[in-house]
C-alpha atoms as a PDB file:
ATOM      1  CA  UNK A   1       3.247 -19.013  22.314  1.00  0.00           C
ATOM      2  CA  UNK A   2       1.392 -17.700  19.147  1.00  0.00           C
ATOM      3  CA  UNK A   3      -2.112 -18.645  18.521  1.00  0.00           C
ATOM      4  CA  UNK A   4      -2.943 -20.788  15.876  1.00  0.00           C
ATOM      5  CA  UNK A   5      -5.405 -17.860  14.348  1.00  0.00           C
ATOM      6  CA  UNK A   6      -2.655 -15.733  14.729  1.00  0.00           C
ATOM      7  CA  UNK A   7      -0.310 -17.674  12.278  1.00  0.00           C
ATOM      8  CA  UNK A   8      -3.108 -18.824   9.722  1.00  0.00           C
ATOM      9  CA  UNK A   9      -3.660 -15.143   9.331  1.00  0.00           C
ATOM     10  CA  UNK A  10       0.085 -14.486   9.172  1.00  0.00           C
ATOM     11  CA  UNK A  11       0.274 -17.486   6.658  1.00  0.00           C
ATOM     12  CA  UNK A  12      -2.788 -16.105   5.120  1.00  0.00           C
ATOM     13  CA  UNK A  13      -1.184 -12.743   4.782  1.00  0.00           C
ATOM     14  CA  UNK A  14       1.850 -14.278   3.325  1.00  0.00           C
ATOM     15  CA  UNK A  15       0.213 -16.059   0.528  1.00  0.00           C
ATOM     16  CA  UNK A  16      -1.392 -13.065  -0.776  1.00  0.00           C
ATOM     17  CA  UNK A  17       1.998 -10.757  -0.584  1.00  0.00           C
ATOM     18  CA  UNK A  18       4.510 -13.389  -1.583  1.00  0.00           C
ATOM     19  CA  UNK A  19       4.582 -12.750  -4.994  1.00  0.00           C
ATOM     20  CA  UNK A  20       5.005  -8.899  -4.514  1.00  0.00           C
ATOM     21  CA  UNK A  21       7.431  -8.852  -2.019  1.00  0.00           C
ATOM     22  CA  UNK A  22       9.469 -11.576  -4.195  1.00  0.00           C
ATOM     23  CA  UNK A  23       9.602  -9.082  -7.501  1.00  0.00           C
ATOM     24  CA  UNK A  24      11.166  -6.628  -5.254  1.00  0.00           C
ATOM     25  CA  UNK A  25      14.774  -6.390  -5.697  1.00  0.00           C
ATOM     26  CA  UNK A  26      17.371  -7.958  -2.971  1.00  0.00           C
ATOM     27  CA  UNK A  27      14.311 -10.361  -1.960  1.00  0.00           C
ATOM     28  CA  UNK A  28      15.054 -14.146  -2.038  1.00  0.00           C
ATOM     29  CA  UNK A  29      12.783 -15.092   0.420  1.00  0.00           C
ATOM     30  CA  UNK A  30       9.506 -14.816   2.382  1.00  0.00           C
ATOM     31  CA  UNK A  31       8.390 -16.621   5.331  1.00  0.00           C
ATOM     32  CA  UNK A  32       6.013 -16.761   8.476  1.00  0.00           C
ATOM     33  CA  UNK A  33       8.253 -16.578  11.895  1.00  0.00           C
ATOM     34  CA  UNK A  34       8.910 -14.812  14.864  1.00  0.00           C
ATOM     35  CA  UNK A  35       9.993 -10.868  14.913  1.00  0.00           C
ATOM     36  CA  UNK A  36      13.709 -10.810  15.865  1.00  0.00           C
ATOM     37  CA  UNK A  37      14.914  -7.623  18.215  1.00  0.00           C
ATOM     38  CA  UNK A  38      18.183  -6.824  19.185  1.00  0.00           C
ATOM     39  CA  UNK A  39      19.534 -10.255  17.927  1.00  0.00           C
ATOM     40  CA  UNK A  40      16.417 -11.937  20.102  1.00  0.00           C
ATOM     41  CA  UNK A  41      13.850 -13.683  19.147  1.00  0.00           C
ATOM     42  CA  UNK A  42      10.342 -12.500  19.820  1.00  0.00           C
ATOM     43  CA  UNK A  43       6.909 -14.139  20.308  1.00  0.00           C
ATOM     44  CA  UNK A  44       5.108 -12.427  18.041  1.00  0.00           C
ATOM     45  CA  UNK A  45       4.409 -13.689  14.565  1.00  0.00           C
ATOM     46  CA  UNK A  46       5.650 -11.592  11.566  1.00  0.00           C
ATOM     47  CA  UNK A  47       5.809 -11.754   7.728  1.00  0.00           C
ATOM     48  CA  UNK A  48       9.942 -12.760   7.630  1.00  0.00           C
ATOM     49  CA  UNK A  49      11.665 -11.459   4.490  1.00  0.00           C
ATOM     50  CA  UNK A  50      14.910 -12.868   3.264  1.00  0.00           C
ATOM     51  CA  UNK A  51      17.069 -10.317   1.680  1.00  0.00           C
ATOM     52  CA  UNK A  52      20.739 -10.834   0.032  1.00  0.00           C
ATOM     53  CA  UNK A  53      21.937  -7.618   1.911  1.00  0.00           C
ATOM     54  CA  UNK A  54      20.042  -5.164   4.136  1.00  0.00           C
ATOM     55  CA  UNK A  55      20.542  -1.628   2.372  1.00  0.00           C
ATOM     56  CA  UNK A  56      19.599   1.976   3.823  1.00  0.00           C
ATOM     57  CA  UNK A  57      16.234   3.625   2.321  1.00  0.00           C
ATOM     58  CA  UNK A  58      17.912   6.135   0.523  1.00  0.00           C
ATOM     59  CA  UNK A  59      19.446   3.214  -1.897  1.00  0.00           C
ATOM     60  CA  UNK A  60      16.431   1.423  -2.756  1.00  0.00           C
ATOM     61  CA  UNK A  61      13.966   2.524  -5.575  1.00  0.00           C
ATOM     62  CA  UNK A  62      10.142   3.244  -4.104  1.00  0.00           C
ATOM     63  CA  UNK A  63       9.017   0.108  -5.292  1.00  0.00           C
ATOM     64  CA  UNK A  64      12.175  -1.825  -3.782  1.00  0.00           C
ATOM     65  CA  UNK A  65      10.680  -0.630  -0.532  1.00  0.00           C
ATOM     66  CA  UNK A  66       9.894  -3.314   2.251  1.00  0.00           C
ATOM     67  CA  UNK A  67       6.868  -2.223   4.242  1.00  0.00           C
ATOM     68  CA  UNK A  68       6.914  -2.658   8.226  1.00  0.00           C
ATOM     69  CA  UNK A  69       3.384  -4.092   8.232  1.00  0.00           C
ATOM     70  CA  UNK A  70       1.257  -5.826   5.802  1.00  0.00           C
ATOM     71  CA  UNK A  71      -2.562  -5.958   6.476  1.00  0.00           C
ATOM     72  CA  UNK A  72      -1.901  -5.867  10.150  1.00  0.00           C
ATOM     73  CA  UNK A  73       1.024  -8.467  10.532  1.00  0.00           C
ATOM     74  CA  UNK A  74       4.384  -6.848  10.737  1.00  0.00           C
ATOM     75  CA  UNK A  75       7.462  -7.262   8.731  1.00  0.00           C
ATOM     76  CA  UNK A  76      10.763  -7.874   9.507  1.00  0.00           C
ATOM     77  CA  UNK A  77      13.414  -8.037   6.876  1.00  0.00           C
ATOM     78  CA  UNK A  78      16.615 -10.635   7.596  1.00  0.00           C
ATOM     79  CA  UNK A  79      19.808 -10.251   5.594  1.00  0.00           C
ATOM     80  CA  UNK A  80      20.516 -13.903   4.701  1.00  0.00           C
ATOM     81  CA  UNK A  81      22.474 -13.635   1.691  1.00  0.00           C
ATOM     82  CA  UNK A  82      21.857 -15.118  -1.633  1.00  0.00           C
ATOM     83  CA  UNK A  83      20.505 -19.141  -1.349  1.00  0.00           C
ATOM     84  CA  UNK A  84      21.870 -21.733  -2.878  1.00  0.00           C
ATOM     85  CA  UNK A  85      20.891 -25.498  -3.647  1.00  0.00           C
ATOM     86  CA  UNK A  86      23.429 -27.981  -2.652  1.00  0.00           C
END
């Protein structure tokens, strides 16, 4: 189980990327969560990024760029598709 430090600074992180990450293009959401691998969750906290597809590197712009880790938390980007208010 995470620490509570552990996800106020993931949180923490969060807050002061969200806007960033969300003027990238693709991104329709970020979140604090656990790391996914191999289709299983994880117990370690991460920076979660919602994305309407997951593309390859060589077709996003620099700036379109996800980073793995931001100020020591790491990133993991989830294809979710496009969300939509009922």
């Amino acid at each position: 189980m995470a620490s509570q430090e552990v996800v106020a600074h993931a949180q923490s992180v969060k807050a002061n990327h969200e806007q960033e990450l969300m003027r990238k293009r693709n991104v329709v959401g970020v979140g604090v969560g656990f790391h996914e691998r191999a289709g299983q969750l994880t117990d370690q906290v991460c920076i979660v990024v919602s994305v309407r597809e997951k593309l390859p590197l060589d077709r996003l712009a620099p700036q379109d760029v996800i980073p793995s880790e931001l100020d020591g938390v790491p990133v993991d980007v989830k294809a979710t598709g496009a969300f939509r208010a009922l």
